[in-house]
PDB file of N, CA and C in Angstrom:
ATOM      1  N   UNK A   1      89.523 -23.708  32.011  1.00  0.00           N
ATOM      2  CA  UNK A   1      90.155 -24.912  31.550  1.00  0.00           C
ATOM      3  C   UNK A   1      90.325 -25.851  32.736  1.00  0.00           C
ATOM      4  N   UNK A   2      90.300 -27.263  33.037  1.00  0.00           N
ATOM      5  CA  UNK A   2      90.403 -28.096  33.483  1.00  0.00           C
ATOM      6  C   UNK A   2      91.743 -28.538  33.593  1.00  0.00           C
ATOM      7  N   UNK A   3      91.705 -28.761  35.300  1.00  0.00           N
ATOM      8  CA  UNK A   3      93.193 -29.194  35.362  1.00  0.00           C
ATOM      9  C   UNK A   3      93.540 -30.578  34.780  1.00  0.00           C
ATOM     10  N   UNK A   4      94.636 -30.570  34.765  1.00  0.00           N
ATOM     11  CA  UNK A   4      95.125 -32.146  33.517  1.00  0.00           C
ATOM     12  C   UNK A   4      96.353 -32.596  34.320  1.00  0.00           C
ATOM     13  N   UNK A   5      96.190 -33.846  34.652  1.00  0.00           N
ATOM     14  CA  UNK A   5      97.314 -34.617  34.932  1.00  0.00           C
ATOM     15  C   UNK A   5      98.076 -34.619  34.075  1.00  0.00           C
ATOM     16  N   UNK A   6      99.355 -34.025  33.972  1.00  0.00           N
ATOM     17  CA  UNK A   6     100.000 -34.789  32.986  1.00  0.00           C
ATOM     18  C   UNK A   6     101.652 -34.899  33.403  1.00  0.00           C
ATOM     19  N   UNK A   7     102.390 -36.211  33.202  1.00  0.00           N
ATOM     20  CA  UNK A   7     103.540 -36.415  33.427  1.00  0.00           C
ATOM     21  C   UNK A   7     104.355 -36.910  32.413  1.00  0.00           C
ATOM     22  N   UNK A   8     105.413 -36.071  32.516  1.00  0.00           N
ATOM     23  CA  UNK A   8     106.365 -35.628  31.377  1.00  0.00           C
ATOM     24  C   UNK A   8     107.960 -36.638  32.134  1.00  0.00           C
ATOM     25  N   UNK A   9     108.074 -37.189  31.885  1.00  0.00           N
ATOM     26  CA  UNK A   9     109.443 -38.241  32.319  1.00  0.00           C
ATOM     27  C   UNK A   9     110.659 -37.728  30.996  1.00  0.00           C
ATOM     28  N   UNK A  10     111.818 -37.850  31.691  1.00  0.00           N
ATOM     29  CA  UNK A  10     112.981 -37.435  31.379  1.00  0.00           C
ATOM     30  C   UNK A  10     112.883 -37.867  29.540  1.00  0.00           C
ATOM     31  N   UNK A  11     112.948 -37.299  28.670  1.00  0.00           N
ATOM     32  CA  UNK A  11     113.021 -37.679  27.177  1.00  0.00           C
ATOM     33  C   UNK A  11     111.469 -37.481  26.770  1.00  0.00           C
ATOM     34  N   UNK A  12     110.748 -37.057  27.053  1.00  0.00           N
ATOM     35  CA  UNK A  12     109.188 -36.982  26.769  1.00  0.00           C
ATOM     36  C   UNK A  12     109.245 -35.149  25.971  1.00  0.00           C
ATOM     37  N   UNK A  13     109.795 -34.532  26.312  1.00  0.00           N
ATOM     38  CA  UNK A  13     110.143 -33.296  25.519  1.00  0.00           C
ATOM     39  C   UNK A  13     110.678 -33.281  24.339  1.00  0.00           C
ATOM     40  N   UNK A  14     111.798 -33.904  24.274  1.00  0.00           N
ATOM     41  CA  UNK A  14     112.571 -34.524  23.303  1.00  0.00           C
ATOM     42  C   UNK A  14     111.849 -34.970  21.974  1.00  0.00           C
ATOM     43  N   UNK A  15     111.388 -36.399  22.939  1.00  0.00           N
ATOM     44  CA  UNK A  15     110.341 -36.720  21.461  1.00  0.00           C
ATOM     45  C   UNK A  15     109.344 -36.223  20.836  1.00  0.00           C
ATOM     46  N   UNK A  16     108.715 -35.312  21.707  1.00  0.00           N
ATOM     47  CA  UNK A  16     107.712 -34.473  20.959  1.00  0.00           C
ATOM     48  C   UNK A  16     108.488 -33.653  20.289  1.00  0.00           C
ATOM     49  N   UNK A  17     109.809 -32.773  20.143  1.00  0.00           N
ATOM     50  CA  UNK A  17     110.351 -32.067  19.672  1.00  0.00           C
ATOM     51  C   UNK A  17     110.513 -32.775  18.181  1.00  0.00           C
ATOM     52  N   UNK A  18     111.163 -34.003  18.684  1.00  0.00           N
ATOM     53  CA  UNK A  18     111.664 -34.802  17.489  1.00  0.00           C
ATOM     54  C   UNK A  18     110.151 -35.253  16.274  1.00  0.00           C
ATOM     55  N   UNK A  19     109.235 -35.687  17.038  1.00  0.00           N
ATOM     56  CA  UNK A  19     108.017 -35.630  16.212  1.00  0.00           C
ATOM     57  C   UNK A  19     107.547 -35.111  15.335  1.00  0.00           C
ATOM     58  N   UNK A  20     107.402 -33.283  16.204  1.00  0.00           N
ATOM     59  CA  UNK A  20     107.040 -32.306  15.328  1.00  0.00           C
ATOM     60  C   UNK A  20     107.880 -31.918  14.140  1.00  0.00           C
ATOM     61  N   UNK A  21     109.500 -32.583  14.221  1.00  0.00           N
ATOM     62  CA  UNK A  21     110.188 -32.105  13.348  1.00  0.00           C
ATOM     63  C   UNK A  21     109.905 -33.190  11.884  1.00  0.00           C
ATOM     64  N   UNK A  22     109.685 -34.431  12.607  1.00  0.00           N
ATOM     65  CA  UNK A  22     108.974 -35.527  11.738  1.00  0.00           C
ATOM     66  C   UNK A  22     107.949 -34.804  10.443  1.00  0.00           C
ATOM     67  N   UNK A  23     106.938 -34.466  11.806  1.00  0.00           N
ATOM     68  CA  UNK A  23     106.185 -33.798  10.520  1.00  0.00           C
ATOM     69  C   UNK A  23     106.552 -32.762  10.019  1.00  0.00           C
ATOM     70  N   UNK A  24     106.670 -31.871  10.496  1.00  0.00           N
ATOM     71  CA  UNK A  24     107.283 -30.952   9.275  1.00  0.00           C
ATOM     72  C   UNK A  24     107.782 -30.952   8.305  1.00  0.00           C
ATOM     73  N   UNK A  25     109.213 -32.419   8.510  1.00  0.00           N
ATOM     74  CA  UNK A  25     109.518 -32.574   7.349  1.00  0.00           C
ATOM     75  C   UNK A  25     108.284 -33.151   5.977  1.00  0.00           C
ATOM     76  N   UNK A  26     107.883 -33.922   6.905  1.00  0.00           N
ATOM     77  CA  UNK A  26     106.565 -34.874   6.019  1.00  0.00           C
ATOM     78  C   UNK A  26     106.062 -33.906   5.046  1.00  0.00           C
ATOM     79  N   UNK A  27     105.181 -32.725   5.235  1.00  0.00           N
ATOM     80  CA  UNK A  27     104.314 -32.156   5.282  1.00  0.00           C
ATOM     81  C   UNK A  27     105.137 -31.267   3.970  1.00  0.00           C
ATOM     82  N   UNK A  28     106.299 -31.169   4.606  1.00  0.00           N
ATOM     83  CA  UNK A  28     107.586 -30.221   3.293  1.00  0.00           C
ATOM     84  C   UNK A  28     107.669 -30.903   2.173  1.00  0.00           C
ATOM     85  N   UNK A  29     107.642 -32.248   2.290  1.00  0.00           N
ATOM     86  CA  UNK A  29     107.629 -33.667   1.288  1.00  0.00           C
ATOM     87  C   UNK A  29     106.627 -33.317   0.192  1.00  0.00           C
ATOM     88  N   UNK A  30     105.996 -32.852   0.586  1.00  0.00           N
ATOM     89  CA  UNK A  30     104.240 -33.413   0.470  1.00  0.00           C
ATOM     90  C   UNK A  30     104.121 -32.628  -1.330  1.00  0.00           C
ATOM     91  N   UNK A  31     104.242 -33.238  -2.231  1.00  0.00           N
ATOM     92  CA  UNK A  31     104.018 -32.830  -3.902  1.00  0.00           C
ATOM     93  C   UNK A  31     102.669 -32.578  -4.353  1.00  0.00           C
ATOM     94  N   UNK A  32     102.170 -31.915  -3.970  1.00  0.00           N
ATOM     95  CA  UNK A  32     100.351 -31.096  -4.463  1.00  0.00           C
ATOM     96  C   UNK A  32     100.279 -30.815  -5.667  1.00  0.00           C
ATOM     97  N   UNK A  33     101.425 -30.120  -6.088  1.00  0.00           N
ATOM     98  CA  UNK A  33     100.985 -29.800  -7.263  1.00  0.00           C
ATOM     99  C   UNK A  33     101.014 -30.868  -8.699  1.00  0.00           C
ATOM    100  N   UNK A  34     102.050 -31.539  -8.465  1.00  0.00           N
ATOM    101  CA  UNK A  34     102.127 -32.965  -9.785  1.00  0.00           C
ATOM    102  C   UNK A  34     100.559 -33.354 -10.027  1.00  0.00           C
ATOM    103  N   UNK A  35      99.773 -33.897  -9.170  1.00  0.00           N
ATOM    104  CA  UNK A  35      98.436 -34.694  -9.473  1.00  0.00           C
ATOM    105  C   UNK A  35      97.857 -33.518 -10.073  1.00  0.00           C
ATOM    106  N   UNK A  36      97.633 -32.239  -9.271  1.00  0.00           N
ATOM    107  CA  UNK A  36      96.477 -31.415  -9.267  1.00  0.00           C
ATOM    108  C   UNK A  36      96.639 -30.583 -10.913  1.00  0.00           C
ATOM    109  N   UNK A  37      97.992 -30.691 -11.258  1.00  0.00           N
ATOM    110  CA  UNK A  37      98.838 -30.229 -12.863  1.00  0.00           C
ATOM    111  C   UNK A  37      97.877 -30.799 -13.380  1.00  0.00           C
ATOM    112  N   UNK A  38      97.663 -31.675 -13.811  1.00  0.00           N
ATOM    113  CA  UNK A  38      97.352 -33.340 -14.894  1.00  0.00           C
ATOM    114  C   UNK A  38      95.596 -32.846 -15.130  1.00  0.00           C
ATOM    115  N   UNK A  39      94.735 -32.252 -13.987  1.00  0.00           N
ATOM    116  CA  UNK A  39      93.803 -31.664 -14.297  1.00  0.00           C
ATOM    117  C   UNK A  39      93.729 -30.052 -15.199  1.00  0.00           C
ATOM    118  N   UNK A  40      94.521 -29.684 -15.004  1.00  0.00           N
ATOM    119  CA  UNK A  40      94.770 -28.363 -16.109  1.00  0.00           C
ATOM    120  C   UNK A  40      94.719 -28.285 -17.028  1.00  0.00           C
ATOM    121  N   UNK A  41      95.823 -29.867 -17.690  1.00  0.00           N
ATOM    122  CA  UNK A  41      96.525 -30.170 -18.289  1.00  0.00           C
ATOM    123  C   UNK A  41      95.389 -31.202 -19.321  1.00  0.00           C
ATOM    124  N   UNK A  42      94.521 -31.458 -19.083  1.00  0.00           N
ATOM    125  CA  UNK A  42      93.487 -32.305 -18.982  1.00  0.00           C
ATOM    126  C   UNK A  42      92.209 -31.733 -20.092  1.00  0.00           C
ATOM    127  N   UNK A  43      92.187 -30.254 -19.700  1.00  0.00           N
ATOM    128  CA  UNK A  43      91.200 -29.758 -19.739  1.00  0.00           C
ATOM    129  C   UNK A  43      91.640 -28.085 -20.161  1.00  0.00           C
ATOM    130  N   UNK A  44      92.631 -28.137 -20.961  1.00  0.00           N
ATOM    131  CA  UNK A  44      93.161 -26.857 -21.909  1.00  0.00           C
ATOM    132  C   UNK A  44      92.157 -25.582 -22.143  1.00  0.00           C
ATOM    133  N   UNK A  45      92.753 -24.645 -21.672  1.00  0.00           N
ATOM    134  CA  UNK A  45      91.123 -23.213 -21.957  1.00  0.00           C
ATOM    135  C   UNK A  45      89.908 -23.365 -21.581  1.00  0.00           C
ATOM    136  N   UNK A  46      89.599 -24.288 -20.530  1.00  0.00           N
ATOM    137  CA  UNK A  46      88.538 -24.348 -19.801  1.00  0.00           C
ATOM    138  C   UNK A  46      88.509 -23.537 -18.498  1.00  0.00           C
ATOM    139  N   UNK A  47      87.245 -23.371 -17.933  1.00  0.00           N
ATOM    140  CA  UNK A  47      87.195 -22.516 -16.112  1.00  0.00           C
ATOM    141  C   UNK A  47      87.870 -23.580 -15.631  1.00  0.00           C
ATOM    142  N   UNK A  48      87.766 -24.968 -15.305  1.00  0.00           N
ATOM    143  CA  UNK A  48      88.900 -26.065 -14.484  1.00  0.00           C
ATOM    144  C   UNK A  48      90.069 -25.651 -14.526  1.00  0.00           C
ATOM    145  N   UNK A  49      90.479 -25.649 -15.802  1.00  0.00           N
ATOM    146  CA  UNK A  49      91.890 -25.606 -16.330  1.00  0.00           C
ATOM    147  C   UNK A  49      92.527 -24.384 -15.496  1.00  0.00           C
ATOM    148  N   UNK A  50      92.054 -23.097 -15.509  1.00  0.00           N
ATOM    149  CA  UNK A  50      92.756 -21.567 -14.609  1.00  0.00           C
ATOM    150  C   UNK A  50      92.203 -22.132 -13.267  1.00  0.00           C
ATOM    151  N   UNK A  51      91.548 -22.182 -13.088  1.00  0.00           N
ATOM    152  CA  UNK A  51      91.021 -22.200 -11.459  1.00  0.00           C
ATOM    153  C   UNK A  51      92.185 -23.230 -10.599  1.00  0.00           C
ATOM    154  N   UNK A  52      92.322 -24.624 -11.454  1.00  0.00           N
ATOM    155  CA  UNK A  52      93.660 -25.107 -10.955  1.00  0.00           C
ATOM    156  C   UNK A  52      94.347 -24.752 -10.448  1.00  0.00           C
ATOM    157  N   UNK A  53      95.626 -24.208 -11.196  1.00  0.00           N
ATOM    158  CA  UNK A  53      96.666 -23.281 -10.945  1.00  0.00           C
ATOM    159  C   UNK A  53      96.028 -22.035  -9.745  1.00  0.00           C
ATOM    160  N   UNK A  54      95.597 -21.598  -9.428  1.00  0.00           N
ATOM    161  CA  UNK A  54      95.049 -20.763  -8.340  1.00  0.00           C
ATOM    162  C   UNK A  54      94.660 -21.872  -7.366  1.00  0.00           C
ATOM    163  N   UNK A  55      94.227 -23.323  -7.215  1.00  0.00           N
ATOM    164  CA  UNK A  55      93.924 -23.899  -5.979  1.00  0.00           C
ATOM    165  C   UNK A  55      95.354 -24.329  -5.898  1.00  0.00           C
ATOM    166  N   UNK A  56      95.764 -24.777  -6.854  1.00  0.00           N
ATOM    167  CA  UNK A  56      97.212 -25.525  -6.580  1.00  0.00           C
ATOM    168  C   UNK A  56      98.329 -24.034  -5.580  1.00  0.00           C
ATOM    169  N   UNK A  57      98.524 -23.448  -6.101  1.00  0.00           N
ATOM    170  CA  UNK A  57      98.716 -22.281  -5.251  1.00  0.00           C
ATOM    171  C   UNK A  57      97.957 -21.829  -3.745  1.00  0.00           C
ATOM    172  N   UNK A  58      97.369 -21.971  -3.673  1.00  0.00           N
ATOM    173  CA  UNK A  58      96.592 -21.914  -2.735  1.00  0.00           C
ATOM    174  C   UNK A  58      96.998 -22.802  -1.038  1.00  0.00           C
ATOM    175  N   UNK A  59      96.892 -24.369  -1.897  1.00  0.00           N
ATOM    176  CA  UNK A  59      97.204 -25.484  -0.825  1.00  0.00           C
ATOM    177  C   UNK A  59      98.759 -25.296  -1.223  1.00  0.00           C
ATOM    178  N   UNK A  60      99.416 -25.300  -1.869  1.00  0.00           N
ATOM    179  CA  UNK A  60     101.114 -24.965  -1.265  1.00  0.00           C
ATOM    180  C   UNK A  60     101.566 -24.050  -0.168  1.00  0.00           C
ATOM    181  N   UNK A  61     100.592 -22.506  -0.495  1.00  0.00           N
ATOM    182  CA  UNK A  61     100.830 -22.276   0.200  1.00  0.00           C
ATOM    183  C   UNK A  61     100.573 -22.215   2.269  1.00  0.00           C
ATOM    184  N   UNK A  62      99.591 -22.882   2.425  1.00  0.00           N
ATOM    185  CA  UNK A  62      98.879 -23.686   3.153  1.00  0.00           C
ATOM    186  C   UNK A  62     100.268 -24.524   3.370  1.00  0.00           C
ATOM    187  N   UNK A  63     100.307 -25.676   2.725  1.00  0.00           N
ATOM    188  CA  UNK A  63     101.070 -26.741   3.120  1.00  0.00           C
ATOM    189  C   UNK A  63     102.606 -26.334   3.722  1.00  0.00           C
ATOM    190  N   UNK A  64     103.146 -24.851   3.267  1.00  0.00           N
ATOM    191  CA  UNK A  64     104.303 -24.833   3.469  1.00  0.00           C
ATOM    192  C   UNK A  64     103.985 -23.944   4.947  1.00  0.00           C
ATOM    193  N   UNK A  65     102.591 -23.372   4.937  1.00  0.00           N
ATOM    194  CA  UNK A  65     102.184 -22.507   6.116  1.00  0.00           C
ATOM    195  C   UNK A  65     102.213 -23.424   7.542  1.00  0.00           C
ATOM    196  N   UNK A  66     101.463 -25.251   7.011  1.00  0.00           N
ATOM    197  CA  UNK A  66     101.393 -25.652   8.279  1.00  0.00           C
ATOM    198  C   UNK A  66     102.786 -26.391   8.292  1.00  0.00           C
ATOM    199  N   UNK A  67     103.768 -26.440   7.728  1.00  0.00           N
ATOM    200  CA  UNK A  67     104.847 -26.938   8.093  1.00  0.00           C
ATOM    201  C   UNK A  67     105.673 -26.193   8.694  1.00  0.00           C
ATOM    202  N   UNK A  68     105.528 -24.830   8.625  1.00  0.00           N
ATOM    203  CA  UNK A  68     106.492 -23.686   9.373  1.00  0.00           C
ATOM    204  C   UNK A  68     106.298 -23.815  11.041  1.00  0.00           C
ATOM    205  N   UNK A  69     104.758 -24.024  10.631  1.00  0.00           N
ATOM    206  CA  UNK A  69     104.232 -24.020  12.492  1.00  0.00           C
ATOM    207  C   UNK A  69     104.281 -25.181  13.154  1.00  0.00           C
ATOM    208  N   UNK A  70     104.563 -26.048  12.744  1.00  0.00           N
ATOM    209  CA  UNK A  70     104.951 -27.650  13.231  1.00  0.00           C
ATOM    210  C   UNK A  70     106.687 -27.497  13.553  1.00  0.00           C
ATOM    211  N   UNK A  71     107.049 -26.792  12.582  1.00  0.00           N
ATOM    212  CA  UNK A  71     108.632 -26.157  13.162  1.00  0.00           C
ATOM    213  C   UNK A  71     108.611 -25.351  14.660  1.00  0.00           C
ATOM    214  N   UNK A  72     107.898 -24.389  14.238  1.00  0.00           N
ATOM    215  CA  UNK A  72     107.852 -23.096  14.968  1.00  0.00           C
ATOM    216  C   UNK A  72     107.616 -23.777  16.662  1.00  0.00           C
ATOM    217  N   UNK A  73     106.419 -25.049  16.518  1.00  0.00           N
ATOM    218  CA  UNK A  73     105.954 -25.450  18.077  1.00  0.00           C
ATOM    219  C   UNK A  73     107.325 -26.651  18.366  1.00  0.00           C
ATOM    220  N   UNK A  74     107.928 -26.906  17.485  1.00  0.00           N
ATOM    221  CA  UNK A  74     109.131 -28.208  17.863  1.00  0.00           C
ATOM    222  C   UNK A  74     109.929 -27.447  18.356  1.00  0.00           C
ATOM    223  N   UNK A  75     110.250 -26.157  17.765  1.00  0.00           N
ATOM    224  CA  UNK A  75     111.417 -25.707  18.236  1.00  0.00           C
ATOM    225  C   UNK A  75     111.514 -25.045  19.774  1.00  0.00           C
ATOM    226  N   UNK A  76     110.217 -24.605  20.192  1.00  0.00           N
ATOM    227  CA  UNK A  76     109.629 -24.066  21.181  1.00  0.00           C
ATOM    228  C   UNK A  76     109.355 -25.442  22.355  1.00  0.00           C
ATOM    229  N   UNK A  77     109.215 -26.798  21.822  1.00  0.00           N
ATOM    230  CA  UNK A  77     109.498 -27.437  22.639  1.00  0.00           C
ATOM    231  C   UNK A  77     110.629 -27.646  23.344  1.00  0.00           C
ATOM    232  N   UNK A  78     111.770 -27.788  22.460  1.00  0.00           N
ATOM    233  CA  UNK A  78     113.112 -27.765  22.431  1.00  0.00           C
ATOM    234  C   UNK A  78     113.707 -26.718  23.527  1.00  0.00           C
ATOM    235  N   UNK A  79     113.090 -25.460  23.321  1.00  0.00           N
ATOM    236  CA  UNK A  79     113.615 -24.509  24.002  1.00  0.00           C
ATOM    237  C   UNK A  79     113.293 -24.607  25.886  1.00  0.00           C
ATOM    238  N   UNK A  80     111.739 -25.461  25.570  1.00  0.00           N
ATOM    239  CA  UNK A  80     111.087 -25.798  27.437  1.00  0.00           C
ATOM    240  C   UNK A  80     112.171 -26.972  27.554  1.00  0.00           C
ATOM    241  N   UNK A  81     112.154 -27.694  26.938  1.00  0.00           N
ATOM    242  CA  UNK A  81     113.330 -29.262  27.493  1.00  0.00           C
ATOM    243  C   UNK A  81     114.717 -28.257  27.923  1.00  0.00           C
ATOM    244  N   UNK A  82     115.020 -27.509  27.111  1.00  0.00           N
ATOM    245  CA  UNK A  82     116.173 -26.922  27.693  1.00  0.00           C
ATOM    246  C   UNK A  82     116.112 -26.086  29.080  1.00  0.00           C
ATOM    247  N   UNK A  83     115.349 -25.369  29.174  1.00  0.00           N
ATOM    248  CA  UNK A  83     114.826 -24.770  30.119  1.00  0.00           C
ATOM    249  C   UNK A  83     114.639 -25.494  31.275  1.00  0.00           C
ATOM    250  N   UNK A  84     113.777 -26.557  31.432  1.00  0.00           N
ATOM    251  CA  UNK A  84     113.358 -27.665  32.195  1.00  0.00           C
ATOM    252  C   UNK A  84     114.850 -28.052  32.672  1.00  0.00           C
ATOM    253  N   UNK A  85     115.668 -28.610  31.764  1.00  0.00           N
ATOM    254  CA  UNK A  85     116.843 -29.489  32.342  1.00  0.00           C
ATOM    255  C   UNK A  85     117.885 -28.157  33.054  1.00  0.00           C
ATOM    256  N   UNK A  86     118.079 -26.788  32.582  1.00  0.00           N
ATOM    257  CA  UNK A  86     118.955 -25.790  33.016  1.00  0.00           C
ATOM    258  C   UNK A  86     118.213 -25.299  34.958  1.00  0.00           C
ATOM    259  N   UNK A  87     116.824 -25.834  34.537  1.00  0.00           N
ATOM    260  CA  UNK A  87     116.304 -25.323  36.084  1.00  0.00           C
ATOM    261  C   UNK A  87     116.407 -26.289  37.248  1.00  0.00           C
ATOM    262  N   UNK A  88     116.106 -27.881  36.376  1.00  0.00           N
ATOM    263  CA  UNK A  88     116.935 -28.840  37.542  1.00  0.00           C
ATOM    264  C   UNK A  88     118.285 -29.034  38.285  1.00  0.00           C
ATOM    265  N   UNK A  89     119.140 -28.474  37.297  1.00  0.00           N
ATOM    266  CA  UNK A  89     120.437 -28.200  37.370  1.00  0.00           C
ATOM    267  C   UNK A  89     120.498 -27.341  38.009  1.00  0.00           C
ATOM    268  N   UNK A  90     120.035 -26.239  38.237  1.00  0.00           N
ATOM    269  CA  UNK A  90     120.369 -24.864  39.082  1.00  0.00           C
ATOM    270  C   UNK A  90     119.705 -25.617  40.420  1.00  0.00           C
ATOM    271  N   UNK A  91     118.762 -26.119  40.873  1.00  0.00           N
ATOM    272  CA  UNK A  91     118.317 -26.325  41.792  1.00  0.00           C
ATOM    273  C   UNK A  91     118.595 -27.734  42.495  1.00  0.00           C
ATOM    274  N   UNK A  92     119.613 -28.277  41.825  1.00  0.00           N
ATOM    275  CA  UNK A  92     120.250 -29.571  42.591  1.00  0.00           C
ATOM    276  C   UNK A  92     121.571 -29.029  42.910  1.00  0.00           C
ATOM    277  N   UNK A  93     122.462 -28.193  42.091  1.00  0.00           N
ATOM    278  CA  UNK A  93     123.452 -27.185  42.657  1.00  0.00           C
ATOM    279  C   UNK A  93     123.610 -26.722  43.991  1.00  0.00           C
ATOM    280  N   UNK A  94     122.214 -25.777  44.138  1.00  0.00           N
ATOM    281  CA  UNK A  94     121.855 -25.459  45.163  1.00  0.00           C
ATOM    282  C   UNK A  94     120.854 -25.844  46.536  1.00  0.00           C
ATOM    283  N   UNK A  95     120.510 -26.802  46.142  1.00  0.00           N
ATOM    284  CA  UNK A  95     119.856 -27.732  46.897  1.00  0.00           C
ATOM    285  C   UNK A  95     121.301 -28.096  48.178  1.00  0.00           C
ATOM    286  N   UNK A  96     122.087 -28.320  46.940  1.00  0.00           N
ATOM    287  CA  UNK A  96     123.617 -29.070  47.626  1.00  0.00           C
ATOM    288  C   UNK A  96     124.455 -28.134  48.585  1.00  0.00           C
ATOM    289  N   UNK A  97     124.309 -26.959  48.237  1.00  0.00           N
ATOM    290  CA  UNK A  97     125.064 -25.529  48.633  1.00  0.00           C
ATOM    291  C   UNK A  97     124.204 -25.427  49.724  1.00  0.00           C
ATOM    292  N   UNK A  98     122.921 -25.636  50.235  1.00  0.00           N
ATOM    293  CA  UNK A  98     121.596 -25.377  51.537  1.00  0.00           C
ATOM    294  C   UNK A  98     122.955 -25.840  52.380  1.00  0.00           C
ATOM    295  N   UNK A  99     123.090 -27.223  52.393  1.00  0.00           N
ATOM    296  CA  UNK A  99     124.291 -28.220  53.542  1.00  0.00           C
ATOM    297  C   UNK A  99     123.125 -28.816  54.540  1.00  0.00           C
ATOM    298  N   UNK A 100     123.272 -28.772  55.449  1.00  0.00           N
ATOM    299  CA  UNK A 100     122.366 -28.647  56.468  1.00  0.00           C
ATOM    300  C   UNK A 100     120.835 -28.828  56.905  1.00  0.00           C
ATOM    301  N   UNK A 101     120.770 -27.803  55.700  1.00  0.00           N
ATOM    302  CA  UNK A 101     119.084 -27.774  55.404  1.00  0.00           C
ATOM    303  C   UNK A 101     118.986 -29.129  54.849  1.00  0.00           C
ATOM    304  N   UNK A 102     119.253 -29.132  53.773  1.00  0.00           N
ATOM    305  CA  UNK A 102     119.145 -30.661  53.175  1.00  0.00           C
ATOM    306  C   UNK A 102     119.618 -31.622  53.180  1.00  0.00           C
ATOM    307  N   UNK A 103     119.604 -32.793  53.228  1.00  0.00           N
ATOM    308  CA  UNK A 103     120.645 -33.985  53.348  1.00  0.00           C
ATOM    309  C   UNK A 103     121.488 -34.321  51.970  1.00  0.00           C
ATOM    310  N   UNK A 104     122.558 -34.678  51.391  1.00  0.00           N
ATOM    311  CA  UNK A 104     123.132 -34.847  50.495  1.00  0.00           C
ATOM    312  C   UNK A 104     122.525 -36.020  49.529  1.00  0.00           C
ATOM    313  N   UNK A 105     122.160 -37.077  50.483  1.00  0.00           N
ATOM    314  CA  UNK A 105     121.002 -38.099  50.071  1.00  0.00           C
ATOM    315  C   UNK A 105     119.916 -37.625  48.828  1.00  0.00           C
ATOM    316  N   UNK A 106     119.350 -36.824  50.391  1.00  0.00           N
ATOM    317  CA  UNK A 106     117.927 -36.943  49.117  1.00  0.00           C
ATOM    318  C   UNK A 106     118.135 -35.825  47.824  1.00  0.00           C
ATOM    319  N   UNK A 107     119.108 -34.938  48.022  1.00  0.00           N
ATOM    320  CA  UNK A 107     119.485 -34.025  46.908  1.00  0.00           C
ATOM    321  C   UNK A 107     119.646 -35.211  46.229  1.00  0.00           C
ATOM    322  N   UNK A 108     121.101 -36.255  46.124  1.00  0.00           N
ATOM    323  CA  UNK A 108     120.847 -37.334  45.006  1.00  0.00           C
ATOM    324  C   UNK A 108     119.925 -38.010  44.409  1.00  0.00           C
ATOM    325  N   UNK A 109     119.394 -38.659  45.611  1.00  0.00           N
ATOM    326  CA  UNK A 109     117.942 -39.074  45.335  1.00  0.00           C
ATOM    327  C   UNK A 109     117.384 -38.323  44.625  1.00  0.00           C
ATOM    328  N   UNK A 110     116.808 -36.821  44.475  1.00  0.00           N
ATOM    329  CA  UNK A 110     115.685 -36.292  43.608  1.00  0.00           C
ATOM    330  C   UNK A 110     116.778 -36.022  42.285  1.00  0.00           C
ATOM    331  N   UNK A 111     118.338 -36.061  42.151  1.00  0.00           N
ATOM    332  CA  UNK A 111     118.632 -35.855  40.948  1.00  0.00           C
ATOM    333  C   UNK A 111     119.009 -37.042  40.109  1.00  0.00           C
ATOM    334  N   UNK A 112     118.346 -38.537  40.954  1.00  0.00           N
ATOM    335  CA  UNK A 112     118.970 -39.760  40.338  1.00  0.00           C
ATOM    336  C   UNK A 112     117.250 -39.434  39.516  1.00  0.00           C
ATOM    337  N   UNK A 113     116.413 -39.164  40.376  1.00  0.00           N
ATOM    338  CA  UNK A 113     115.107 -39.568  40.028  1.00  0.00           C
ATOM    339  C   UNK A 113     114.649 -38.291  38.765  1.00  0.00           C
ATOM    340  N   UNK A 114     115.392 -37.777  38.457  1.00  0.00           N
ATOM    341  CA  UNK A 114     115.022 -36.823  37.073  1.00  0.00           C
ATOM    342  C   UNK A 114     116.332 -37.043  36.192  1.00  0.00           C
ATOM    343  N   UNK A 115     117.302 -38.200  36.395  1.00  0.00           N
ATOM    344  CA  UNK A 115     117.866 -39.094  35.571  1.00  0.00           C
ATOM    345  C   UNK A 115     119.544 -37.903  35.196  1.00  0.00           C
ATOM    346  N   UNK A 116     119.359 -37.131  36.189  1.00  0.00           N
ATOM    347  CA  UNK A 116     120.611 -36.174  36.209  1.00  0.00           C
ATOM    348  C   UNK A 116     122.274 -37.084  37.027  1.00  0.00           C
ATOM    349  N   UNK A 117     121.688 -38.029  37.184  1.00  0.00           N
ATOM    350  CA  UNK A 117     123.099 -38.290  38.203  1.00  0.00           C
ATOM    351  C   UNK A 117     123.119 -40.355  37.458  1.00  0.00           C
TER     352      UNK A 117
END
């Protein structure tokens, strides 16, 4: 795999979290079976008519499959943003606790600049 630039600024976790939850809900929204009925319904004791009800089943369950996992990756974002912000925190703590080693400055400095201070 190819390395990838990529920069993630303070709230960029967040919104992808918030996104994925977007869709999920969307996707939970989502009424398959009303239209796909009306063909059944259409076409009484015919092969259309059963086969319906088995596709309509089919994409629900699908639809409710890819909405679990649009959960499943939001929530897992959620959990790195937390992670992310609990490890800056431990390490501007202790950045501060060095004394000496570090200047008090630039400890601020790097915790103004990840929007902690």
């Amino acid at each position: 795999m190819a390395d990838a630039d990529i920069r993630i600024v303070g709230g960029d976790l967040e919104m992808l979290a918030a996104s994925l939850g977007e869709l999920r809900d969307g996707i939970g929204s989502l009424g398959l079976s009303g239209p796909l009925e009306r063909i059944g319904a259409a076409m009484p004791g015919s092969r259309s008519s059963g086969s319906t009800g088995s596709a309509v089943s089919g994409l629900e369950s699908q639809r409710a499959s890819l909405g679990s996992r649009y959960g499943d990756v939001g929530e897992g974002v959620r959990d790195l943003a937390s992670a992310h912000r609990r490890n800056d925190e431990f390490v501007a703590r202790e950045a501060v606790a060095i004394g000496d080693a570090v200047s008090e400055a630039s400890v601020t400095q790097w915790a103004r600049a990840r929007g902690m201070m």
